[in-house]
C-alpha atoms as a PDB file:
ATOM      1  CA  UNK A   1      79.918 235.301 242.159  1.00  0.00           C
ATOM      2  CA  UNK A   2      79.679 237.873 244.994  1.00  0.00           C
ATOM      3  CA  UNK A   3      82.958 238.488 246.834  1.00  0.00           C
ATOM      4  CA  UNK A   4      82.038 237.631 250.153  1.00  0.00           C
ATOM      5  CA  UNK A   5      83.465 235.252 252.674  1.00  0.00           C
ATOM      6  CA  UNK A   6      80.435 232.690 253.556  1.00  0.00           C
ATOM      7  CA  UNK A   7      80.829 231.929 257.183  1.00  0.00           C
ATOM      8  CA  UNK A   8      81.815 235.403 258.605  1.00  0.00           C
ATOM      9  CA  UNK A   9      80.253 237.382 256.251  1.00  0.00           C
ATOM     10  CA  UNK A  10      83.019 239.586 255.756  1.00  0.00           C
ATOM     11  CA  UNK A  11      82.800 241.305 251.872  1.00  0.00           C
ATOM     12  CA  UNK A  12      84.217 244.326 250.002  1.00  0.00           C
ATOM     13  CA  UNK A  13      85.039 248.012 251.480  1.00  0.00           C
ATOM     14  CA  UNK A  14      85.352 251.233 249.804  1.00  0.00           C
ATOM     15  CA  UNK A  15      87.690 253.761 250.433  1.00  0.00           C
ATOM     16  CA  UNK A  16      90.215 256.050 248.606  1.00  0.00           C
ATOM     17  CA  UNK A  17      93.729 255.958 246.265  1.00  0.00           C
ATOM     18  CA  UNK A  18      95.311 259.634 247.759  1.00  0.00           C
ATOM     19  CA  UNK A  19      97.777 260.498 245.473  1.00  0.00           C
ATOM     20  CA  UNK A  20     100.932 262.482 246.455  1.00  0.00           C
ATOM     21  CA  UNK A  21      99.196 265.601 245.845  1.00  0.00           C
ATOM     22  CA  UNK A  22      96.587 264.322 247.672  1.00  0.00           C
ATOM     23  CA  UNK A  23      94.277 263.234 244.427  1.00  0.00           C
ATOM     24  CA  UNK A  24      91.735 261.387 245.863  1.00  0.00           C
ATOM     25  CA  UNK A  25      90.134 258.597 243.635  1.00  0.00           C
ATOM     26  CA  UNK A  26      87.517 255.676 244.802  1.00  0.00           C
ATOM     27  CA  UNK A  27      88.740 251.957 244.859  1.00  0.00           C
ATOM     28  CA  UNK A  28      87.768 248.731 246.434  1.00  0.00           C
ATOM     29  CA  UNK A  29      89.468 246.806 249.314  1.00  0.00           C
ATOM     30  CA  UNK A  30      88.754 242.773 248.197  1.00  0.00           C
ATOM     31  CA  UNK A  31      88.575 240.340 251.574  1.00  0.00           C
ATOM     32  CA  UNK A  32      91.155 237.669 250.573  1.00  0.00           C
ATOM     33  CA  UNK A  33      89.194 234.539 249.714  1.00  0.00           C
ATOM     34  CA  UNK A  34      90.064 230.931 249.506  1.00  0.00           C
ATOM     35  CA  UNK A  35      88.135 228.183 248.059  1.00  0.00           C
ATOM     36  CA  UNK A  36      88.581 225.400 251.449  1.00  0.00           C
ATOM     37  CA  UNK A  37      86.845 222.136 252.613  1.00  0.00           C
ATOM     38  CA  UNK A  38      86.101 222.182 256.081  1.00  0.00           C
ATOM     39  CA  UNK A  39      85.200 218.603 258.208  1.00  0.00           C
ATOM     40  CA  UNK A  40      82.270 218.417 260.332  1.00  0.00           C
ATOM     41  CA  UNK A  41      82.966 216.082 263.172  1.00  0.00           C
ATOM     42  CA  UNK A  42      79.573 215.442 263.703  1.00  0.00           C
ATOM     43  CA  UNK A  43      78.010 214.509 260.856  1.00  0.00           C
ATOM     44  CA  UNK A  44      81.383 213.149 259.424  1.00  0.00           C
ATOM     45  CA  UNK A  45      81.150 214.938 256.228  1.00  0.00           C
ATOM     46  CA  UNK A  46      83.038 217.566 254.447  1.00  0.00           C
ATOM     47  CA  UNK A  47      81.704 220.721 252.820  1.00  0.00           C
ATOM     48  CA  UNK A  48      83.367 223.351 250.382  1.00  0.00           C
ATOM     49  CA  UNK A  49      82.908 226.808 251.325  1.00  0.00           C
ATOM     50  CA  UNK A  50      84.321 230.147 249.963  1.00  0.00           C
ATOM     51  CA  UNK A  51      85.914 232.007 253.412  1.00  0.00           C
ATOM     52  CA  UNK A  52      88.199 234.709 253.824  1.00  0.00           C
ATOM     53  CA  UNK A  53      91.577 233.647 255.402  1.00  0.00           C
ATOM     54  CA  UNK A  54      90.821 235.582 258.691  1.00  0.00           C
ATOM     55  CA  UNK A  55      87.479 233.969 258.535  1.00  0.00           C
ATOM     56  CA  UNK A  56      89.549 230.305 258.523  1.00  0.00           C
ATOM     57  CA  UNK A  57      91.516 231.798 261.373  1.00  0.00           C
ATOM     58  CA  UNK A  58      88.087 232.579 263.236  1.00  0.00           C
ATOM     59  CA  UNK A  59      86.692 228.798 263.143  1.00  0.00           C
ATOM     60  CA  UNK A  60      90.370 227.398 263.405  1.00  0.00           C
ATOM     61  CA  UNK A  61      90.615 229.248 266.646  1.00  0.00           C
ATOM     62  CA  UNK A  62      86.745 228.348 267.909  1.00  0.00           C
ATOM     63  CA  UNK A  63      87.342 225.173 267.350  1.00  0.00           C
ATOM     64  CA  UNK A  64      86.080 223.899 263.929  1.00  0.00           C
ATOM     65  CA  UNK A  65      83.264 224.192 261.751  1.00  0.00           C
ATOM     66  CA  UNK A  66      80.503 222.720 263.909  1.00  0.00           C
ATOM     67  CA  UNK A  67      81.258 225.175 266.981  1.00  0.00           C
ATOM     68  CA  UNK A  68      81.739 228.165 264.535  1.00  0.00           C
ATOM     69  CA  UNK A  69      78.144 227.866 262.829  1.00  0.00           C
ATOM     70  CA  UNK A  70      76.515 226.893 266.349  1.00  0.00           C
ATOM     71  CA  UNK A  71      77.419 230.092 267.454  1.00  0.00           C
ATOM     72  CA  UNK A  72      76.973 232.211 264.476  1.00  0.00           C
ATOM     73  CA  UNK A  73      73.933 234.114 263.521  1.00  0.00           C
ATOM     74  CA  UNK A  74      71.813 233.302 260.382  1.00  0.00           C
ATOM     75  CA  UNK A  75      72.162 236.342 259.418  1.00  0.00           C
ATOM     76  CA  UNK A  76      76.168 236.419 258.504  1.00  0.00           C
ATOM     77  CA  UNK A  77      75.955 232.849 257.327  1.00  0.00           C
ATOM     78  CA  UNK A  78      75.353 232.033 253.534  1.00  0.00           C
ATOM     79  CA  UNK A  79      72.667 230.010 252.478  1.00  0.00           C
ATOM     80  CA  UNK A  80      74.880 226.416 252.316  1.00  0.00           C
ATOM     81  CA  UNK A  81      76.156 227.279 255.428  1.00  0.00           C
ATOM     82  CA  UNK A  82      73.032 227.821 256.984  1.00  0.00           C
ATOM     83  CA  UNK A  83      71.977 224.075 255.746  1.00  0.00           C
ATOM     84  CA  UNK A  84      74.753 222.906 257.210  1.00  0.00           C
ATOM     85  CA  UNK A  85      73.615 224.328 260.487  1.00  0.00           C
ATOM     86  CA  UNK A  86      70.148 222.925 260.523  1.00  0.00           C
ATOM     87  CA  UNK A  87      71.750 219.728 259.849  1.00  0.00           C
ATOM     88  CA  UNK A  88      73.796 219.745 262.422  1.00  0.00           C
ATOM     89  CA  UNK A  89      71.234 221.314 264.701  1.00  0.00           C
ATOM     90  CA  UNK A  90      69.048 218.508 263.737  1.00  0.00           C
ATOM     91  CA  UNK A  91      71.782 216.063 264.663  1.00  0.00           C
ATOM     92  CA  UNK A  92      72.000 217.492 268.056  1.00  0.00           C
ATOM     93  CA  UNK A  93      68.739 217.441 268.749  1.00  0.00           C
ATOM     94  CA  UNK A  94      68.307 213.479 267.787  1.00  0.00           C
END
């Protein structure tokens, strides 16, 4: 399973261990993620994503899931997310 957060898109970063004699050696920076269930209010269902905490931060402070993937891109979004969206888009439209 890749490590990246699937509604902000948010994954891994590389950078470098410096050692006090300024060694340097390659490592990985993990985003810190955090298996949640998130309500939509609209469709009155709840879905289990895999989202970095300052991702749940980010839709906490937009003002829940169904605002956060209206106003998302495709393009950051993972593939459950983005059926999510289209259902909700569908919704709205009805």
């Amino acid at each position: 399973m890749s490590r990246i957060c699937e509604l902000t898109g948010k994954g891994r970063q590389v950078g470098n261990n410096v050692s006090h004699a300024n060694n340097k050696t390659k490592r990985v920076f993990l985003p810190n993620l955090q298996k949640v269930t998130l309500m939509s209010e609209s469709l009155d269902r709840s879905f289990k994503f895999r989202v970095s905490t300052n991702g749940l931060r980010s839709v906490e402070h937009v003002g829940g899931l169904d605002n956060w993937l209206m106003k998302t891109s495709e393009e950051k979004l993972s593939t459950n997310a983005v059926k999510v969206k289209r259902e909700l888009a569908k919704k709205q439209a009805a």
